[in-house]
C-alpha atoms as a PDB file:
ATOM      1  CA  UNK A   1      -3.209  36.299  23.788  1.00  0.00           C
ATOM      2  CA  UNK A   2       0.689  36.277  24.027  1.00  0.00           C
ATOM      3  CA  UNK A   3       2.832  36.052  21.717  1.00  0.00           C
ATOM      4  CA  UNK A   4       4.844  33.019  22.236  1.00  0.00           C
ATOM      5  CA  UNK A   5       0.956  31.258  22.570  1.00  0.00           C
ATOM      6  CA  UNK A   6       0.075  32.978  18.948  1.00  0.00           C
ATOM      7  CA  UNK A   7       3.571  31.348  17.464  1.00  0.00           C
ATOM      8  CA  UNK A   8       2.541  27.757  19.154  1.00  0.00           C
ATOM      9  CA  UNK A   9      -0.739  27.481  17.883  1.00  0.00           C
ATOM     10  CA  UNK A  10       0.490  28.982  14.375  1.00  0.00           C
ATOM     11  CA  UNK A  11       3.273  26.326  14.672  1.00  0.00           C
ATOM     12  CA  UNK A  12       0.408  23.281  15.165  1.00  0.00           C
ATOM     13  CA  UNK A  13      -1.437  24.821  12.703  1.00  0.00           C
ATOM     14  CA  UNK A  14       0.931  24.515   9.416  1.00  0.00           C
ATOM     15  CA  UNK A  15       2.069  21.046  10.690  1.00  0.00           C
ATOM     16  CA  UNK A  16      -1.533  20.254  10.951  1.00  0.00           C
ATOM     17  CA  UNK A  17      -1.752  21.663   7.287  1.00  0.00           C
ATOM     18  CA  UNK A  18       1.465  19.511   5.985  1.00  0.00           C
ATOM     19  CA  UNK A  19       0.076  16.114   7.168  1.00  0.00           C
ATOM     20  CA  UNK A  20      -2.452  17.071   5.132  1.00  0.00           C
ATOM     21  CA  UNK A  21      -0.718  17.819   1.903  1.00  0.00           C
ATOM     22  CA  UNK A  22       1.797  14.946   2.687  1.00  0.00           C
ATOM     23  CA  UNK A  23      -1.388  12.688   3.051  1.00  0.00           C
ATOM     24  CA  UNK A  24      -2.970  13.604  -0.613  1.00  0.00           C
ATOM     25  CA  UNK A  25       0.350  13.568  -2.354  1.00  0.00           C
ATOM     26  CA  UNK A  26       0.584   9.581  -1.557  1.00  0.00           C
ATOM     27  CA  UNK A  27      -3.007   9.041  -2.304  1.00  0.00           C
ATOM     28  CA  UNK A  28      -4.570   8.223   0.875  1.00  0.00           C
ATOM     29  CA  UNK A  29      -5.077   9.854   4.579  1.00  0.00           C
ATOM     30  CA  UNK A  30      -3.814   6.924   6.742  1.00  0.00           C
ATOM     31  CA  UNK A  31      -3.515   3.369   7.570  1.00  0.00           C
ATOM     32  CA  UNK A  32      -7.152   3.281   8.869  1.00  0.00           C
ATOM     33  CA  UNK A  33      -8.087   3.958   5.254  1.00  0.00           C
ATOM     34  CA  UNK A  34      -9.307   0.530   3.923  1.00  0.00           C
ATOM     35  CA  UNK A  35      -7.450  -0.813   1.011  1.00  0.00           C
ATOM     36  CA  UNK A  36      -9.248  -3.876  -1.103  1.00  0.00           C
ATOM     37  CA  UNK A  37      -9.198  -6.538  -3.911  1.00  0.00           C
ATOM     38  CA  UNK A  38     -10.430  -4.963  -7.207  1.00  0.00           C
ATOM     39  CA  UNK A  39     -10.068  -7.592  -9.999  1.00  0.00           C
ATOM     40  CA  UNK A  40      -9.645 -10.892  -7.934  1.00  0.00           C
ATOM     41  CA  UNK A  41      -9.394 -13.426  -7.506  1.00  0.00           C
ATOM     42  CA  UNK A  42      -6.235 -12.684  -7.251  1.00  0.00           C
ATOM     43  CA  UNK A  43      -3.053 -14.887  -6.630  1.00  0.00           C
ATOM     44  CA  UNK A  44      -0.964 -13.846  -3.263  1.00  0.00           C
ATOM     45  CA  UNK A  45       2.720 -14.861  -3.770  1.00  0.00           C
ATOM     46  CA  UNK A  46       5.172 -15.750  -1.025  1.00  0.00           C
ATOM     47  CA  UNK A  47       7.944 -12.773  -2.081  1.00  0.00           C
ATOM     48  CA  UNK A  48       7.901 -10.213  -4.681  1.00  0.00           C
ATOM     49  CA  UNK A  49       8.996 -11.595  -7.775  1.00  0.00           C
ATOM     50  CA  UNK A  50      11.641 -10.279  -9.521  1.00  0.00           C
ATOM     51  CA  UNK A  51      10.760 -12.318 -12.426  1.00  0.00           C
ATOM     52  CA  UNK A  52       7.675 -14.065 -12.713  1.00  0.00           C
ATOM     53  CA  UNK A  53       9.034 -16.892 -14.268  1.00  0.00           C
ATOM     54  CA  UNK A  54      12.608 -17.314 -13.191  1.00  0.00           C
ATOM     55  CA  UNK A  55      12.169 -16.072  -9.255  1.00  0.00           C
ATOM     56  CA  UNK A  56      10.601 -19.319  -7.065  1.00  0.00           C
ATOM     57  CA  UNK A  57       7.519 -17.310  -5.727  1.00  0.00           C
ATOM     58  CA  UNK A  58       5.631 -19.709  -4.326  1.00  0.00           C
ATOM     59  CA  UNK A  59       1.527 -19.279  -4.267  1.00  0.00           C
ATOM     60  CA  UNK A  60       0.168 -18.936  -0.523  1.00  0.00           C
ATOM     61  CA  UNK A  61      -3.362 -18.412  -1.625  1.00  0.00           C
ATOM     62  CA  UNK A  62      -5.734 -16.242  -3.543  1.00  0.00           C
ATOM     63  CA  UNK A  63      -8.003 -12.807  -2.686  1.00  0.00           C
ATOM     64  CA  UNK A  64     -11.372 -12.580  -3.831  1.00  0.00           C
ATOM     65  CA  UNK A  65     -12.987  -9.450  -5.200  1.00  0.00           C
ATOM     66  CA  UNK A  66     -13.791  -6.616  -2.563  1.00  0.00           C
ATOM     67  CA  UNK A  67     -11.691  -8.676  -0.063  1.00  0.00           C
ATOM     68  CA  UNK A  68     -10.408  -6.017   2.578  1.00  0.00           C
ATOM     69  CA  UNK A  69      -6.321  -6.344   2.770  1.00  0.00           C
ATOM     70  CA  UNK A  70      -4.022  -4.773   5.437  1.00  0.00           C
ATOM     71  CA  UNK A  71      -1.231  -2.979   3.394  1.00  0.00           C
ATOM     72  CA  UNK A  72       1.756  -3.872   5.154  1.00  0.00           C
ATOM     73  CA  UNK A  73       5.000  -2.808   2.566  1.00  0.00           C
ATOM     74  CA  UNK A  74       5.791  -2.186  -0.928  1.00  0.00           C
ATOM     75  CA  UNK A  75       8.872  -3.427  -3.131  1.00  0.00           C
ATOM     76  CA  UNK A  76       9.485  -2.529  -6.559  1.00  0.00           C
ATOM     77  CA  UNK A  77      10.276  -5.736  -8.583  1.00  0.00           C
ATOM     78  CA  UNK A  78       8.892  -7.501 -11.493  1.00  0.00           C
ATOM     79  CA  UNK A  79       6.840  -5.670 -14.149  1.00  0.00           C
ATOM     80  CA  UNK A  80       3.667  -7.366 -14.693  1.00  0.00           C
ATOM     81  CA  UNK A  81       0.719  -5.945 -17.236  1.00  0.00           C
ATOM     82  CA  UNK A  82      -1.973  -6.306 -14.624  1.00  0.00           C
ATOM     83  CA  UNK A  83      -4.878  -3.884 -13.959  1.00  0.00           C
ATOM     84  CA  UNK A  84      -2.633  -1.699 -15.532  1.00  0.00           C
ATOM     85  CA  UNK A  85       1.473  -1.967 -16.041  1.00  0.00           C
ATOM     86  CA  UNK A  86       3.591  -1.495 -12.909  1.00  0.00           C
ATOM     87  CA  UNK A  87       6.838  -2.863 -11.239  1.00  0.00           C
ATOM     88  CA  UNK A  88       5.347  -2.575  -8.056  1.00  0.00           C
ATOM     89  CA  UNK A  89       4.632  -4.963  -5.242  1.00  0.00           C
ATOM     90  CA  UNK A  90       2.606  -4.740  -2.180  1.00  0.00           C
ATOM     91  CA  UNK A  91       2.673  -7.301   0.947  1.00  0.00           C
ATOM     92  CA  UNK A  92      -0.850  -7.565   1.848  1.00  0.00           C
ATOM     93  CA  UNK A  93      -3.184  -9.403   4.675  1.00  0.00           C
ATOM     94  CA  UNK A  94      -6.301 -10.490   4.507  1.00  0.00           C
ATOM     95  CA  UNK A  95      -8.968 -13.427   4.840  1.00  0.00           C
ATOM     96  CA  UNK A  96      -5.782 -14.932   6.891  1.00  0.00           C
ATOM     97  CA  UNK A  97      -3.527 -14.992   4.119  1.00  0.00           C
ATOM     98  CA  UNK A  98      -0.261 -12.884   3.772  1.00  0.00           C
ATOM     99  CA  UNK A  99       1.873 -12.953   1.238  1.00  0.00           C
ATOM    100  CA  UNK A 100       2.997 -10.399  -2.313  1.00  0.00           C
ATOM    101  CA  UNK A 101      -0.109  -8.289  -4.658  1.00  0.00           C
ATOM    102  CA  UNK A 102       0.546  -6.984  -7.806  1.00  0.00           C
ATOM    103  CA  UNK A 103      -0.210  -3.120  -6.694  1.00  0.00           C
ATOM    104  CA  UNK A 104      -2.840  -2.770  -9.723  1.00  0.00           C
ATOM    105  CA  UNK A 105      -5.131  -5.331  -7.932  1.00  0.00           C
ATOM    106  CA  UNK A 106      -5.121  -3.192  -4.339  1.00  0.00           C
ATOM    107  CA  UNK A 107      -7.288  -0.170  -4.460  1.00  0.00           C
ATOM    108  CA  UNK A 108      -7.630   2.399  -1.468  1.00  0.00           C
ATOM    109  CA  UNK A 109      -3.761   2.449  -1.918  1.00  0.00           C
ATOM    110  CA  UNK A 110      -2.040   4.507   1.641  1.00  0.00           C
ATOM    111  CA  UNK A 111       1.131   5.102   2.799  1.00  0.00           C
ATOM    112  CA  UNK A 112       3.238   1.896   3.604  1.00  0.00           C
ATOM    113  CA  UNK A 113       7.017   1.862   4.173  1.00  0.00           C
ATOM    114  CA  UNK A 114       9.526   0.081   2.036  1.00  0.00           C
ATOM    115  CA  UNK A 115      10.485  -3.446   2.469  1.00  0.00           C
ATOM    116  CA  UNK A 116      11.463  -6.429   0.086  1.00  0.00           C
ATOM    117  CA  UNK A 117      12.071  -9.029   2.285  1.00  0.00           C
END
């Protein structure tokens, strides 16, 4: 085998071996991984609230238990004591709703990028 073949495949290899690492360190593998409602029903909010009583966050619907949600972004906004206590917000879609999840109600958490809007 030559040598500049030996560096390639050694090359794929420990970027193979980072996507893995990278993958475990934010608690999931991919997007095909299927996040649900745990804890529902659960009320879906049209934006992440800053504050649950002062920000206008409208109610687009409600989750039930087990329901299988699309993880679309994540904001970090108002602290609510949910599931457990977190600031964090994820915009979720499922059962034809979309809107805001407190993110101790979504288990099968993966990767999603950052958006508040």
């Amino acid at each position: 085998m030559s040598l500049r073949r030996s560096a390639r495949r050694f090359a794929v290899s420990l970027c193979l071996a980072g996507a893995s690492l990278g993958a475990m360190a934010f608690g999931g593998t991919s997007a095909a991984s299927a996040a649900y409602i745990e804890g529902g029903p659960v009320n879906v909010r049209s934006c992440a609230p800053w504050n649950l009583v002062a920000t206008p966050c409208g109610l687009v619907g409600s989750l039930r238990n087990r329901t299988t949600v699309t993880m679309i972004k994540w904001c970090d906004a108002g602290w609510v004591n949910g599931r457990y206590g977190s600031n964090r917000w994820f915009k979720v879609s499922g059962s034809g709703i979309t809107g805001w999840v407190h993110s101790s109600y979504v288990e099968g958490q993966y990767w999603t990028p950052y958006g508040c809007s």
